[in-house]
PDB file of N, CA and C in Angstrom:
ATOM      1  N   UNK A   1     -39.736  28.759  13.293  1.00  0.00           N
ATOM      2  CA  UNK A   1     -38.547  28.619  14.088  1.00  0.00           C
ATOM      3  C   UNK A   1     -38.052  27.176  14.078  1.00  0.00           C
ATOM      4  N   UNK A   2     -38.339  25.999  14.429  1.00  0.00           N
ATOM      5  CA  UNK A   2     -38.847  24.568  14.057  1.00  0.00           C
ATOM      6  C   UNK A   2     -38.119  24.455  12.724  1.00  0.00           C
ATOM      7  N   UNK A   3     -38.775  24.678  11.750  1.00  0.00           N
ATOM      8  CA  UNK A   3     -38.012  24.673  10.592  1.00  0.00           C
ATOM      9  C   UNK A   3     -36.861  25.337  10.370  1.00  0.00           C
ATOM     10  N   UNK A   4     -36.210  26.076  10.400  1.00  0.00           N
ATOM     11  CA  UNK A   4     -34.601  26.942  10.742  1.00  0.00           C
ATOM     12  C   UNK A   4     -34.097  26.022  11.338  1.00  0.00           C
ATOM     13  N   UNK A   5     -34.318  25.516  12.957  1.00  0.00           N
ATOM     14  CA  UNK A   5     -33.878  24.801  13.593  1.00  0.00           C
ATOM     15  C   UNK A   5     -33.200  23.369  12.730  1.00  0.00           C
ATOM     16  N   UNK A   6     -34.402  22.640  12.384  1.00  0.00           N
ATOM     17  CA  UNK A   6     -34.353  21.881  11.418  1.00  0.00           C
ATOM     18  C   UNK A   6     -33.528  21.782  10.166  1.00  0.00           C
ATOM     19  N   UNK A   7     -33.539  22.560  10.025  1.00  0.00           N
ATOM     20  CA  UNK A   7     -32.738  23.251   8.351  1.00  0.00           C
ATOM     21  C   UNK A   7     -31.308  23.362   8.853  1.00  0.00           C
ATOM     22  N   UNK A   8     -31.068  24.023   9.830  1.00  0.00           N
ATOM     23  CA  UNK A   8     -29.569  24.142  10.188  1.00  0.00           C
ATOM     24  C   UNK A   8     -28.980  22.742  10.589  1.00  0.00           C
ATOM     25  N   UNK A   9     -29.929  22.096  11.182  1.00  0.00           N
ATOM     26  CA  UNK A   9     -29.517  20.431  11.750  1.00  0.00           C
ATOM     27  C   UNK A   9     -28.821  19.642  10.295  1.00  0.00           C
ATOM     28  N   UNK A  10     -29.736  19.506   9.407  1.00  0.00           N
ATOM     29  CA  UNK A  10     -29.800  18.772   8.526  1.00  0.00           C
ATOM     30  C   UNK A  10     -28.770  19.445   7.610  1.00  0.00           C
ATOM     31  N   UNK A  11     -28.260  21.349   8.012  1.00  0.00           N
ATOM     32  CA  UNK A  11     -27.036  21.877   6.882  1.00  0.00           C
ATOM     33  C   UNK A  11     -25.909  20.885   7.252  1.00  0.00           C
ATOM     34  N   UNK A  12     -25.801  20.973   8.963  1.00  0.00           N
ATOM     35  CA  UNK A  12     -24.842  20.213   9.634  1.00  0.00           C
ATOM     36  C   UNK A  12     -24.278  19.786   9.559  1.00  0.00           C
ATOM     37  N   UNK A  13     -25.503  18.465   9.303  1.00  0.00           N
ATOM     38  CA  UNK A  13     -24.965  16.773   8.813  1.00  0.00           C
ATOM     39  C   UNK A  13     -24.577  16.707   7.316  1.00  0.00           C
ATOM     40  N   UNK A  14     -24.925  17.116   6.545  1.00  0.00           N
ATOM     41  CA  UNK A  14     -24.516  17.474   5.020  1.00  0.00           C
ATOM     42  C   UNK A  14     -22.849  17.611   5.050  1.00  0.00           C
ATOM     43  N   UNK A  15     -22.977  18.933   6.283  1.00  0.00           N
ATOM     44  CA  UNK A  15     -21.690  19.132   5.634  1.00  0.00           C
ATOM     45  C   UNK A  15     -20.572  18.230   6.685  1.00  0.00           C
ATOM     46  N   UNK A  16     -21.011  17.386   7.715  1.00  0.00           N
ATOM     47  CA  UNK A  16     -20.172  16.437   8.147  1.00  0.00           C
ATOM     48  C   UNK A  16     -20.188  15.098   6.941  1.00  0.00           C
ATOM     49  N   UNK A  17     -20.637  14.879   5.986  1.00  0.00           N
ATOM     50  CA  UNK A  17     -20.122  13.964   5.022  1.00  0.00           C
ATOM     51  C   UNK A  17     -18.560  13.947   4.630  1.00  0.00           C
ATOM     52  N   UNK A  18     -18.410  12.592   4.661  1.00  0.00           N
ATOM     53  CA  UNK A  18     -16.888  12.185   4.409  1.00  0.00           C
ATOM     54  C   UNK A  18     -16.876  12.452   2.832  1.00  0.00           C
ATOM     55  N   UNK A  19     -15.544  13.024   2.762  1.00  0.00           N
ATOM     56  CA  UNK A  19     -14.507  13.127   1.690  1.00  0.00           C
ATOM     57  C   UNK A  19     -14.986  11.869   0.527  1.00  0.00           C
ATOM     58  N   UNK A  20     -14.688  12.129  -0.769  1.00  0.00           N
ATOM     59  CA  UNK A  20     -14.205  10.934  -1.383  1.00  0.00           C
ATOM     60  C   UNK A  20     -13.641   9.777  -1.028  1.00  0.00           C
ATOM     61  N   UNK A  21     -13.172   8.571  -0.808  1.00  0.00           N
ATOM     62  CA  UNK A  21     -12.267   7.797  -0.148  1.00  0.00           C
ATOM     63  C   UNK A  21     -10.956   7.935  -1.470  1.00  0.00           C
ATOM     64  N   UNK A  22      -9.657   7.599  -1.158  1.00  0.00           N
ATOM     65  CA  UNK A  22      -8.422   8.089  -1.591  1.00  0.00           C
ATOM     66  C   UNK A  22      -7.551   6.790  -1.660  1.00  0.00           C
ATOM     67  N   UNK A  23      -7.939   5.699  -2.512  1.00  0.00           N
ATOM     68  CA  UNK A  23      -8.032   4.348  -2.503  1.00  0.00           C
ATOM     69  C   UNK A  23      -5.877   4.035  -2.588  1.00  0.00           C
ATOM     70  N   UNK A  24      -6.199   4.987  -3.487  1.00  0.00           N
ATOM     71  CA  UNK A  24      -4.541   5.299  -4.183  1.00  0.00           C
ATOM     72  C   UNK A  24      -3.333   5.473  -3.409  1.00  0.00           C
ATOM     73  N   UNK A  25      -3.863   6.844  -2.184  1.00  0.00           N
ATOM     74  CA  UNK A  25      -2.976   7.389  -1.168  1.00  0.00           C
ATOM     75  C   UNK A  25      -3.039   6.098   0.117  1.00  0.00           C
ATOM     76  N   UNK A  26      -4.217   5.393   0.312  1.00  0.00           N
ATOM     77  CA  UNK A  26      -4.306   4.573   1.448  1.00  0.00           C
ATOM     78  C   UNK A  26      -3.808   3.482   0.847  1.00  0.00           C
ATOM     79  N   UNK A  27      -3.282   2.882  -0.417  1.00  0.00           N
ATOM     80  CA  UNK A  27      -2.430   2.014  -0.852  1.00  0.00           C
ATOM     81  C   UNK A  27      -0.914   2.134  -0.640  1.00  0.00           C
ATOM     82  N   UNK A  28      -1.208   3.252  -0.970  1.00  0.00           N
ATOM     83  CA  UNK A  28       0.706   3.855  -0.675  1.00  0.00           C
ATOM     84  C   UNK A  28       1.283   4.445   0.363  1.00  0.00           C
ATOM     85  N   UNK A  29       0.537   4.301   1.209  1.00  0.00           N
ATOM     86  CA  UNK A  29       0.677   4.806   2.859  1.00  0.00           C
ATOM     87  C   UNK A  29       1.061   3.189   3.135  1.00  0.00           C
ATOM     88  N   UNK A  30      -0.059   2.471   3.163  1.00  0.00           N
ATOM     89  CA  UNK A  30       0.026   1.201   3.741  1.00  0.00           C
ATOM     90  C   UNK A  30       1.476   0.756   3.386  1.00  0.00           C
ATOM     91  N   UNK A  31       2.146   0.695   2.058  1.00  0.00           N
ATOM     92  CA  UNK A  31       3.337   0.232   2.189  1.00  0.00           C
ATOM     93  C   UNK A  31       4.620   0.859   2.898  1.00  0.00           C
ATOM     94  N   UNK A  32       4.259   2.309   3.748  1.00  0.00           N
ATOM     95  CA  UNK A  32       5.301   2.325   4.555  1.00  0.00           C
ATOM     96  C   UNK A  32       5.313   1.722   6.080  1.00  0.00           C
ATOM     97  N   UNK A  33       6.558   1.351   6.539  1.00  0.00           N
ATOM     98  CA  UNK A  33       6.733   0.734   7.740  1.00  0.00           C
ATOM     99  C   UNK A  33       5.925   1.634   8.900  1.00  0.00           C
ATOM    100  N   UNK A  34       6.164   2.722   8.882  1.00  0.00           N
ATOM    101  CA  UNK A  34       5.682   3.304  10.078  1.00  0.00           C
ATOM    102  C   UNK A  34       4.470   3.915  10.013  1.00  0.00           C
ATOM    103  N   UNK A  35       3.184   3.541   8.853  1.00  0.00           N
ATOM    104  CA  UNK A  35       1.686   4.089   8.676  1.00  0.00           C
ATOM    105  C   UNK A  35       0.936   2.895   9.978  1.00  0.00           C
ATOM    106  N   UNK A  36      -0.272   3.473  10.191  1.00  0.00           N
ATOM    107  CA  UNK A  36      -0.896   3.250  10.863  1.00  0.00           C
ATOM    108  C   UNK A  36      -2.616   2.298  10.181  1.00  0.00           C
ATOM    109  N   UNK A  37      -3.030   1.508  10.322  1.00  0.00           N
ATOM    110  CA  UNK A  37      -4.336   1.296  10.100  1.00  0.00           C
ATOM    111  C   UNK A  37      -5.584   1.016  10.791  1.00  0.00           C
ATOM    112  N   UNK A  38      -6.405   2.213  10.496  1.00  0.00           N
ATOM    113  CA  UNK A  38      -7.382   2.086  11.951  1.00  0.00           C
ATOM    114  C   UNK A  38      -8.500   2.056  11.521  1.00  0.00           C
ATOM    115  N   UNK A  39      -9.577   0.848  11.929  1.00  0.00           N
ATOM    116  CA  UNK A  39     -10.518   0.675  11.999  1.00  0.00           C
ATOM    117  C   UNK A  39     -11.430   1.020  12.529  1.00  0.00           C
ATOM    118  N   UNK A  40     -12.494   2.222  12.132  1.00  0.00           N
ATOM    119  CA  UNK A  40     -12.881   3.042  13.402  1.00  0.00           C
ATOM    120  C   UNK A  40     -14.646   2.424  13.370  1.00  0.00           C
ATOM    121  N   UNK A  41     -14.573   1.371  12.786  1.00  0.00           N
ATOM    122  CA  UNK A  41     -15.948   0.460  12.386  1.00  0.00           C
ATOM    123  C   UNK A  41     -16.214   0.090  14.448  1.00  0.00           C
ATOM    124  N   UNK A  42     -17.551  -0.424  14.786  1.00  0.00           N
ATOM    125  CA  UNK A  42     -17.920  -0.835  16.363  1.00  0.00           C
ATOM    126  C   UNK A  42     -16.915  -2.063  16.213  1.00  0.00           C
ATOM    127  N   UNK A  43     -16.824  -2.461  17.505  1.00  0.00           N
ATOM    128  CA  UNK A  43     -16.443  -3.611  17.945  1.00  0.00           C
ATOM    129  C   UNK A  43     -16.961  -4.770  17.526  1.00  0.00           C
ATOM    130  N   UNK A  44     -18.041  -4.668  17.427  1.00  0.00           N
ATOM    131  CA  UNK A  44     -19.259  -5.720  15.917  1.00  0.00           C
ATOM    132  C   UNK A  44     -18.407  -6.162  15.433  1.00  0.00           C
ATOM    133  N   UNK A  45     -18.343  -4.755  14.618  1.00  0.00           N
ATOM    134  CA  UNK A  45     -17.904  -5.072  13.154  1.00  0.00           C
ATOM    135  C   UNK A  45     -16.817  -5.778  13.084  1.00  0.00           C
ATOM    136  N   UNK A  46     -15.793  -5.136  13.806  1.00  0.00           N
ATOM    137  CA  UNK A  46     -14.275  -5.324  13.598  1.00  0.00           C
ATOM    138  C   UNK A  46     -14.657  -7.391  13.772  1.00  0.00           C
ATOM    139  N   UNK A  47     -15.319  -7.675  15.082  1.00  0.00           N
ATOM    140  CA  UNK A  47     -14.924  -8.996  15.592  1.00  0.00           C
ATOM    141  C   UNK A  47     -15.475  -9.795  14.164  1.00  0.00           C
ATOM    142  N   UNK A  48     -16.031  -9.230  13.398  1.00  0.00           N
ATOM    143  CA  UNK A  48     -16.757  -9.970  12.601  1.00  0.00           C
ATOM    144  C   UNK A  48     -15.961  -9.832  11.061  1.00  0.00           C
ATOM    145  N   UNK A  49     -15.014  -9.421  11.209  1.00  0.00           N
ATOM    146  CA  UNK A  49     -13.941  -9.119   9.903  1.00  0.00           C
ATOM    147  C   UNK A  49     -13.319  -8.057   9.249  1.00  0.00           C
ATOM    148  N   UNK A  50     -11.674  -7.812   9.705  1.00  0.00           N
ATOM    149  CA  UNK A  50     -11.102  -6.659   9.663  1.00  0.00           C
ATOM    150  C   UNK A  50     -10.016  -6.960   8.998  1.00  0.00           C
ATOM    151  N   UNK A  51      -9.562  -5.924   8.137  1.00  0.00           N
ATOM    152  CA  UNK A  51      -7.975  -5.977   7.430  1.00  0.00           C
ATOM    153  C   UNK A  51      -7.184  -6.150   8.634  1.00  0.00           C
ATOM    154  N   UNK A  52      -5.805  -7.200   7.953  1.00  0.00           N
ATOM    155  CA  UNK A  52      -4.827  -7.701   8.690  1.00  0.00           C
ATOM    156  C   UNK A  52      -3.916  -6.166   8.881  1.00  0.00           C
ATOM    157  N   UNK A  53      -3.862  -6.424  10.447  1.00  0.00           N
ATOM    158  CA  UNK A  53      -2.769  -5.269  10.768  1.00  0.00           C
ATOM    159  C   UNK A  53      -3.972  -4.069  11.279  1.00  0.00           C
ATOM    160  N   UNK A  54      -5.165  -4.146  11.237  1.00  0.00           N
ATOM    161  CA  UNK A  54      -5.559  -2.589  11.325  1.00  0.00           C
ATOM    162  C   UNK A  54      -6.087  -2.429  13.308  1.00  0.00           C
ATOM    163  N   UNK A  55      -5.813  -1.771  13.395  1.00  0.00           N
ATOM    164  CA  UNK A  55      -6.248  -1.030  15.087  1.00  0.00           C
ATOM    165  C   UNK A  55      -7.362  -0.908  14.980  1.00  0.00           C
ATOM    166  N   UNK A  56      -8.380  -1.200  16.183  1.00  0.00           N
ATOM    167  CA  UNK A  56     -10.059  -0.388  15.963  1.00  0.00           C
ATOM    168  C   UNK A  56     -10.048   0.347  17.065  1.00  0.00           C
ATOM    169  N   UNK A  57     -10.300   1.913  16.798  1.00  0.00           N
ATOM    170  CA  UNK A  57     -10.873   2.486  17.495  1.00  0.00           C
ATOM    171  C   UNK A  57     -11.983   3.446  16.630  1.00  0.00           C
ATOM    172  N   UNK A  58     -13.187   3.391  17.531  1.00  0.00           N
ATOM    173  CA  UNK A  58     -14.796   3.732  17.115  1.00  0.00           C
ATOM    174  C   UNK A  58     -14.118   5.290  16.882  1.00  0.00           C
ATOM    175  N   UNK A  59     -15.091   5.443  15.820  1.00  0.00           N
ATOM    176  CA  UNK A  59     -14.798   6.670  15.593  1.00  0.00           C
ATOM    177  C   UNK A  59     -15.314   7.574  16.175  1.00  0.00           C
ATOM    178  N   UNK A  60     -15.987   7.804  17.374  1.00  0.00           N
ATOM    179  CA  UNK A  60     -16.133   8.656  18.411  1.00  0.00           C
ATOM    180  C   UNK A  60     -15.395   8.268  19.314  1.00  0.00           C
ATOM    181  N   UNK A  61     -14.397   7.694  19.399  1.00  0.00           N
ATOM    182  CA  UNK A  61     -13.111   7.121  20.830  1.00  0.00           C
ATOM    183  C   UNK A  61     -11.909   8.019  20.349  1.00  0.00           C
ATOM    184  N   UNK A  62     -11.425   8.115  18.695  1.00  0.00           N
ATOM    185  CA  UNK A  62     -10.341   8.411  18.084  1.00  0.00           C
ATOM    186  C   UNK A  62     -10.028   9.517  18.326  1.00  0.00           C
ATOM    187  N   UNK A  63     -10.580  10.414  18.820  1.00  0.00           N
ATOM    188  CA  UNK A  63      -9.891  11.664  19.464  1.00  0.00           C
ATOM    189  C   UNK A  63      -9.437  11.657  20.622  1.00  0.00           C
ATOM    190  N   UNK A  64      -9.979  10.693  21.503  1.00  0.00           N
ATOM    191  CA  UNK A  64      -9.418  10.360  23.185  1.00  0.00           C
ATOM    192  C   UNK A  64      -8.327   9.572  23.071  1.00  0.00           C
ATOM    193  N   UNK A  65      -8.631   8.589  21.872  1.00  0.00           N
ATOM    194  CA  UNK A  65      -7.335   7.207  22.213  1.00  0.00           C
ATOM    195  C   UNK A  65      -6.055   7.376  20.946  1.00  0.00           C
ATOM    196  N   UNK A  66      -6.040   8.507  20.219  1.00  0.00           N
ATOM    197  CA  UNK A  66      -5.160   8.307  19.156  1.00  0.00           C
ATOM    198  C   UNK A  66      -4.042   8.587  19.580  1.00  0.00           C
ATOM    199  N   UNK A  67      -3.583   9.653  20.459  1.00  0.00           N
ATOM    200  CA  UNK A  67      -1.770   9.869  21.004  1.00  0.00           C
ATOM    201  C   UNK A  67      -1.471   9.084  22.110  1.00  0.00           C
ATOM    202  N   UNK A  68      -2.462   7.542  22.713  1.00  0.00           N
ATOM    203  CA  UNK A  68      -1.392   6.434  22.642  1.00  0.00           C
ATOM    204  C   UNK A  68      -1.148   5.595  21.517  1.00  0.00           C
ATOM    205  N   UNK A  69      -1.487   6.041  20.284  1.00  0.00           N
ATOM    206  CA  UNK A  69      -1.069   4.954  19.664  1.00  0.00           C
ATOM    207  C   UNK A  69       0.105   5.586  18.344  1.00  0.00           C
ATOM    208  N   UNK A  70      -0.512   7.108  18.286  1.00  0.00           N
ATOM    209  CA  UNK A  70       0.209   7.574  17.369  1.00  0.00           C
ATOM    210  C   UNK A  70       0.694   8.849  17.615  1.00  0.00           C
ATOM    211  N   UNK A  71       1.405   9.404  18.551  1.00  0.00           N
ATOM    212  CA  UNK A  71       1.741  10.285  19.376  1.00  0.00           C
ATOM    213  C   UNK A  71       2.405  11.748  18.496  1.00  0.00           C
ATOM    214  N   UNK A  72       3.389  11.085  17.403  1.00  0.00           N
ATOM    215  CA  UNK A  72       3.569  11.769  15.874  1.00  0.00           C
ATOM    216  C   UNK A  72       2.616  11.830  14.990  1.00  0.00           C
ATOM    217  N   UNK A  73       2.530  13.485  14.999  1.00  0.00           N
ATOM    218  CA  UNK A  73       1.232  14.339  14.634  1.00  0.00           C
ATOM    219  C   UNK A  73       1.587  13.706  12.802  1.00  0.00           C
ATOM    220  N   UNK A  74       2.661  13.347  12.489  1.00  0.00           N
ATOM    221  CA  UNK A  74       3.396  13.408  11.152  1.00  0.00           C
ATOM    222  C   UNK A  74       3.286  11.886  10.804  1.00  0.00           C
ATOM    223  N   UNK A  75       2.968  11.014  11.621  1.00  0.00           N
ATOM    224  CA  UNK A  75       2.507   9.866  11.252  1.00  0.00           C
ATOM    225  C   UNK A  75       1.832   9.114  10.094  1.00  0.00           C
ATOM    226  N   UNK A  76       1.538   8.500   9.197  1.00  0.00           N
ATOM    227  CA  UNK A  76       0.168   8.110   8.609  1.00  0.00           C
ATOM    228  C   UNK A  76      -0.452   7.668   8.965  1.00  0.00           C
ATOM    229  N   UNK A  77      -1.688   7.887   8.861  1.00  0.00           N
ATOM    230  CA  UNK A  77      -2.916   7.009   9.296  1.00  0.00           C
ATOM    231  C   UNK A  77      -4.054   6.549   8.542  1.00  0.00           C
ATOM    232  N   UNK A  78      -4.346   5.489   8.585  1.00  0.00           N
ATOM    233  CA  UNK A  78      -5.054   5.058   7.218  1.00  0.00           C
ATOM    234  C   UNK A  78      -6.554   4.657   7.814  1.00  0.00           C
ATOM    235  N   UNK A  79      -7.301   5.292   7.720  1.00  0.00           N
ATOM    236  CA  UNK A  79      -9.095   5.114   8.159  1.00  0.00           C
ATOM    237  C   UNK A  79      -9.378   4.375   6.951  1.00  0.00           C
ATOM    238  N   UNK A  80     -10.173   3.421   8.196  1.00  0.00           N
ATOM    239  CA  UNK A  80     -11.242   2.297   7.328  1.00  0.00           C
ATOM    240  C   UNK A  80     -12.628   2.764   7.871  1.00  0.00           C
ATOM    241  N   UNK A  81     -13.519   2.124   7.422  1.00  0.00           N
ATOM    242  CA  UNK A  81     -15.009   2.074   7.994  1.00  0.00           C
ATOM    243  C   UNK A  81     -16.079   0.659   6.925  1.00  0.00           C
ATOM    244  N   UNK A  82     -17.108   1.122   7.423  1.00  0.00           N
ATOM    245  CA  UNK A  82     -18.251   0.602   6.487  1.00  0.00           C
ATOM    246  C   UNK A  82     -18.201   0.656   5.230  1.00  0.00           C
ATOM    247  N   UNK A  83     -18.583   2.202   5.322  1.00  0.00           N
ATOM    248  CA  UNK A  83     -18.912   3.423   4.439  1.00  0.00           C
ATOM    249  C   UNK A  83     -18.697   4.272   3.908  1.00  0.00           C
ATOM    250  N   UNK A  84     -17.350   4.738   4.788  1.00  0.00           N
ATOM    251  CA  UNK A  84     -16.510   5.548   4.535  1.00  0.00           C
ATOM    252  C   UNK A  84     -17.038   6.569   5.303  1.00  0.00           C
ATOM    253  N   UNK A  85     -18.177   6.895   5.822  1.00  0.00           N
ATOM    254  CA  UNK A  85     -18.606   8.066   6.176  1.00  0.00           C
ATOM    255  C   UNK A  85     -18.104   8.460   7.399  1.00  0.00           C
ATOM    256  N   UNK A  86     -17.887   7.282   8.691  1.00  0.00           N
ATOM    257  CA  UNK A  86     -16.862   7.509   9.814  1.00  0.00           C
ATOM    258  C   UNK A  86     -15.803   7.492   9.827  1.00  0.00           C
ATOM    259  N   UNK A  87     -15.370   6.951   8.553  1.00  0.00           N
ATOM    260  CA  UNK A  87     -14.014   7.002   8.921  1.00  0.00           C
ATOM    261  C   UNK A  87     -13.559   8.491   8.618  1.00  0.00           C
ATOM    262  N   UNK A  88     -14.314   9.104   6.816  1.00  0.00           N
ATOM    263  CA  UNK A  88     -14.322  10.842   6.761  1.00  0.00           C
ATOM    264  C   UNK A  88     -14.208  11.620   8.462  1.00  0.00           C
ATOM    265  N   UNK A  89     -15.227  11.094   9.194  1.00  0.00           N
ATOM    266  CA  UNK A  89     -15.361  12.092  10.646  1.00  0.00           C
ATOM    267  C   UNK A  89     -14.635  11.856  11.245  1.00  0.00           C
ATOM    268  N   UNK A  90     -13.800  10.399  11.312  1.00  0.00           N
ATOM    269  CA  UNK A  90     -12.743  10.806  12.261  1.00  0.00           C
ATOM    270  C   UNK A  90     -11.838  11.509  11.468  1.00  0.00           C
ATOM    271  N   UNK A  91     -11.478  10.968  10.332  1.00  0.00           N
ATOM    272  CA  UNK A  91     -10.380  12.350   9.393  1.00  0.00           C
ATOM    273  C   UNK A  91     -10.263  13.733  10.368  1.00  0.00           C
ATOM    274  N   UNK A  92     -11.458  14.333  10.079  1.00  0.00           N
ATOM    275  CA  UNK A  92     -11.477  15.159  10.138  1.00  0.00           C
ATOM    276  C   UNK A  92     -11.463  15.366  11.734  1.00  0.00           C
ATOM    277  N   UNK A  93     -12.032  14.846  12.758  1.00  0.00           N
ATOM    278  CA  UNK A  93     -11.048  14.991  13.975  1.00  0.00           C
ATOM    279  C   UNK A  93      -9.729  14.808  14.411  1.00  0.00           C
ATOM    280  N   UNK A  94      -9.253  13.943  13.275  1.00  0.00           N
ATOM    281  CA  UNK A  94      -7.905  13.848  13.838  1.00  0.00           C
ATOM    282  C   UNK A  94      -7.010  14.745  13.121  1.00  0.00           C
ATOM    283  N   UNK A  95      -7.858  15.675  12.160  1.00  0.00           N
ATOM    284  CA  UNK A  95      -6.873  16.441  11.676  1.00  0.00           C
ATOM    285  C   UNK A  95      -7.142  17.967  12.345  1.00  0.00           C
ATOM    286  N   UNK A  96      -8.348  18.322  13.254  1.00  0.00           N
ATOM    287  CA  UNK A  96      -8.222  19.496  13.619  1.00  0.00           C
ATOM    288  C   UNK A  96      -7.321  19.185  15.075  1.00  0.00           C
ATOM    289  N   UNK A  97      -6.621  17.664  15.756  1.00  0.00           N
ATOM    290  CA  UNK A  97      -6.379  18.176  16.536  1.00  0.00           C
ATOM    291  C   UNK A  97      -4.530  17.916  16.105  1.00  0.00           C
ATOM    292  N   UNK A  98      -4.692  18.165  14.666  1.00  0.00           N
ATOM    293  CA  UNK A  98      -3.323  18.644  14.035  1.00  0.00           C
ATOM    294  C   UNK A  98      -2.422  17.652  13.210  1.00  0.00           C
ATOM    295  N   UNK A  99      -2.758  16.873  13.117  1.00  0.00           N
ATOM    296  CA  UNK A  99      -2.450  14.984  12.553  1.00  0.00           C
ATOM    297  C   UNK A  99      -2.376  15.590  11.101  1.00  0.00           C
ATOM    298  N   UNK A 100      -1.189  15.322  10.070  1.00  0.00           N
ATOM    299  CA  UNK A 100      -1.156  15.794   8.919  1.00  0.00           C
ATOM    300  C   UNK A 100      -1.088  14.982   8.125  1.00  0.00           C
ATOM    301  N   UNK A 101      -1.203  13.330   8.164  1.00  0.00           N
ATOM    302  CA  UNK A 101      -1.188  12.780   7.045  1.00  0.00           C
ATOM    303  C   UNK A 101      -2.119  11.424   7.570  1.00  0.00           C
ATOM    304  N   UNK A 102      -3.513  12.032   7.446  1.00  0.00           N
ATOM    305  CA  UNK A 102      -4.648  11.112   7.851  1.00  0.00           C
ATOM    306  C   UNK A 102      -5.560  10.480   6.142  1.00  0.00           C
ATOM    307  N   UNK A 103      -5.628   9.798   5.699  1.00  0.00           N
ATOM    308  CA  UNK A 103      -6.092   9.202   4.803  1.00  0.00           C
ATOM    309  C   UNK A 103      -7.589   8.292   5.277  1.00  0.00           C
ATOM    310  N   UNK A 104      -8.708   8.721   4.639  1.00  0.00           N
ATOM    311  CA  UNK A 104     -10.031   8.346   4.427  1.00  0.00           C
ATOM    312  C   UNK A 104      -9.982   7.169   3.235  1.00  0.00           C
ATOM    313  N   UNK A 105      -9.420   6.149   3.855  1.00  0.00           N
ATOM    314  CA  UNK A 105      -9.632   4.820   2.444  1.00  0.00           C
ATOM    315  C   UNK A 105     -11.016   4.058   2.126  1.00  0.00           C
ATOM    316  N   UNK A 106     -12.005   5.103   2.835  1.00  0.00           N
ATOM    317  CA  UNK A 106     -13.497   4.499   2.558  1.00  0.00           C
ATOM    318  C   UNK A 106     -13.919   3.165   3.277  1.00  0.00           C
ATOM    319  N   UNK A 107     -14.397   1.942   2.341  1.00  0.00           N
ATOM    320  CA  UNK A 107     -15.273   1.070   3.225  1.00  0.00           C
ATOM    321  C   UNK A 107     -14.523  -0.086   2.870  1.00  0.00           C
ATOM    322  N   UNK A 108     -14.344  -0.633   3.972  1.00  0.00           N
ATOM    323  CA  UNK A 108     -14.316  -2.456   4.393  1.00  0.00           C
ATOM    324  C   UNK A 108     -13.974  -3.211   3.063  1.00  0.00           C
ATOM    325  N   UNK A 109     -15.343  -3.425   2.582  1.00  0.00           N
ATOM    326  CA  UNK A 109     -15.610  -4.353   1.504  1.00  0.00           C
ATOM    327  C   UNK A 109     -14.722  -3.819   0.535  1.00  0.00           C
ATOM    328  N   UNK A 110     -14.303  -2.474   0.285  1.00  0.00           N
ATOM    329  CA  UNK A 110     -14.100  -1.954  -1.056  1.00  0.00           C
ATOM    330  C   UNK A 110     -12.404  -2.534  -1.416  1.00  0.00           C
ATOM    331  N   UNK A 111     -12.229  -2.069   0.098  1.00  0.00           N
ATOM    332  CA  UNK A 111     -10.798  -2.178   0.324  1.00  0.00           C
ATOM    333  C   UNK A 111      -9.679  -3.205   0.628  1.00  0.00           C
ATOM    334  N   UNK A 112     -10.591  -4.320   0.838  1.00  0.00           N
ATOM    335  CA  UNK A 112     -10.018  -5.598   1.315  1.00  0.00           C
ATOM    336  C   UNK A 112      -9.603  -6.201  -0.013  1.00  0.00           C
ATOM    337  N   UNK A 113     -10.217  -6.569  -1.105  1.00  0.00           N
ATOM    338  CA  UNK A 113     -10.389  -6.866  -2.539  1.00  0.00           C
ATOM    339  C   UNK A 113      -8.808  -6.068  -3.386  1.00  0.00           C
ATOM    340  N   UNK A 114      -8.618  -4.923  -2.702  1.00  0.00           N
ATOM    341  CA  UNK A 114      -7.371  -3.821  -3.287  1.00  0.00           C
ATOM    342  C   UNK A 114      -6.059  -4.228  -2.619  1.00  0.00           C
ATOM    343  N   UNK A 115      -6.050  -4.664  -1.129  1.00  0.00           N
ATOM    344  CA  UNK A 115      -5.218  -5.331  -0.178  1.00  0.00           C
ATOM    345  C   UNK A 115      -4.709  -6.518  -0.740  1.00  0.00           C
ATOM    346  N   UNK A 116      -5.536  -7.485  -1.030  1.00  0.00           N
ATOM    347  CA  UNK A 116      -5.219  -8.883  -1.361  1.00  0.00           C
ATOM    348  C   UNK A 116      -4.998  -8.345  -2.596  1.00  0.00           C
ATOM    349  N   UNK A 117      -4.799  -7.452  -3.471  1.00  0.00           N
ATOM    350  CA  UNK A 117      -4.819  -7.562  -4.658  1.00  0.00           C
ATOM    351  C   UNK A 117      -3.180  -7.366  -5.040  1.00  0.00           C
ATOM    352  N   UNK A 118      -2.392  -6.558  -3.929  1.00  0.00           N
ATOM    353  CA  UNK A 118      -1.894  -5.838  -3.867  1.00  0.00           C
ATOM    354  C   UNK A 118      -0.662  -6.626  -3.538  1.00  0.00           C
ATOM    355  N   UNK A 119      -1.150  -7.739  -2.544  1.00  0.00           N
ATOM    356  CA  UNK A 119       0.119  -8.599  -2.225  1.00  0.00           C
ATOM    357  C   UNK A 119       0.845  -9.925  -3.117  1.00  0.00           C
TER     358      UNK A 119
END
């Protein structure tokens, strides 16, 4: 029983793994005026070095705090993280509570290098 238990825990988390990151779409979001960039990395992190322009909210906050900031379900929103792996989970919360153009741009490091590259 223990093991089932176990086994289903660990199907779980498998299948809460983030998406690919979408380096391409979170480039071309960013250049419209009205996209969003959110840092859903701890408060750590962020104080310790974040893309210019991006919002932090933890990615267990982003379902409580996202319709004050982005109230249009039709919005873009561009997730950062570490790892990519929180920012995938908030994706995916902010898209079951109906948000249609949420973008997983993966991790920090990857993405900062593509930013400056860009300007």
């Amino acid at each position: 029983m223990r093991v089932a238990i176990l086994l289903g825990g660990l199907l779980t988390l498998l299948g809460a793994r983030a998406e690919e990151a979408d380096h391409a779409a979170a480039l071309a979001s960013l250049q419209r005026a009205d996209s969003v960039l959110i840092d859903v990395r701890s408060a750590q992190e962020f104080s310790a070095g974040a893309l210019p322009g991006a919002i932090r909210i933890g990615h267990d906050e982003i379902a409580a705090q996202i319709a004050s900031i982005a109230p249009d379900k039709d919005r873009p929103l561009v997730l950062y993280c570490r790892s990519g792996r929180r920012s995938g989970l908030a994706k995916q919360s902010l898209e079951e509570l109906g948000y249609r153009q949420v973008i997983n741009a993966g991790a920090y490091d990857d993405l900062l290098p593509l930013l400056e590259a860009d300007q």
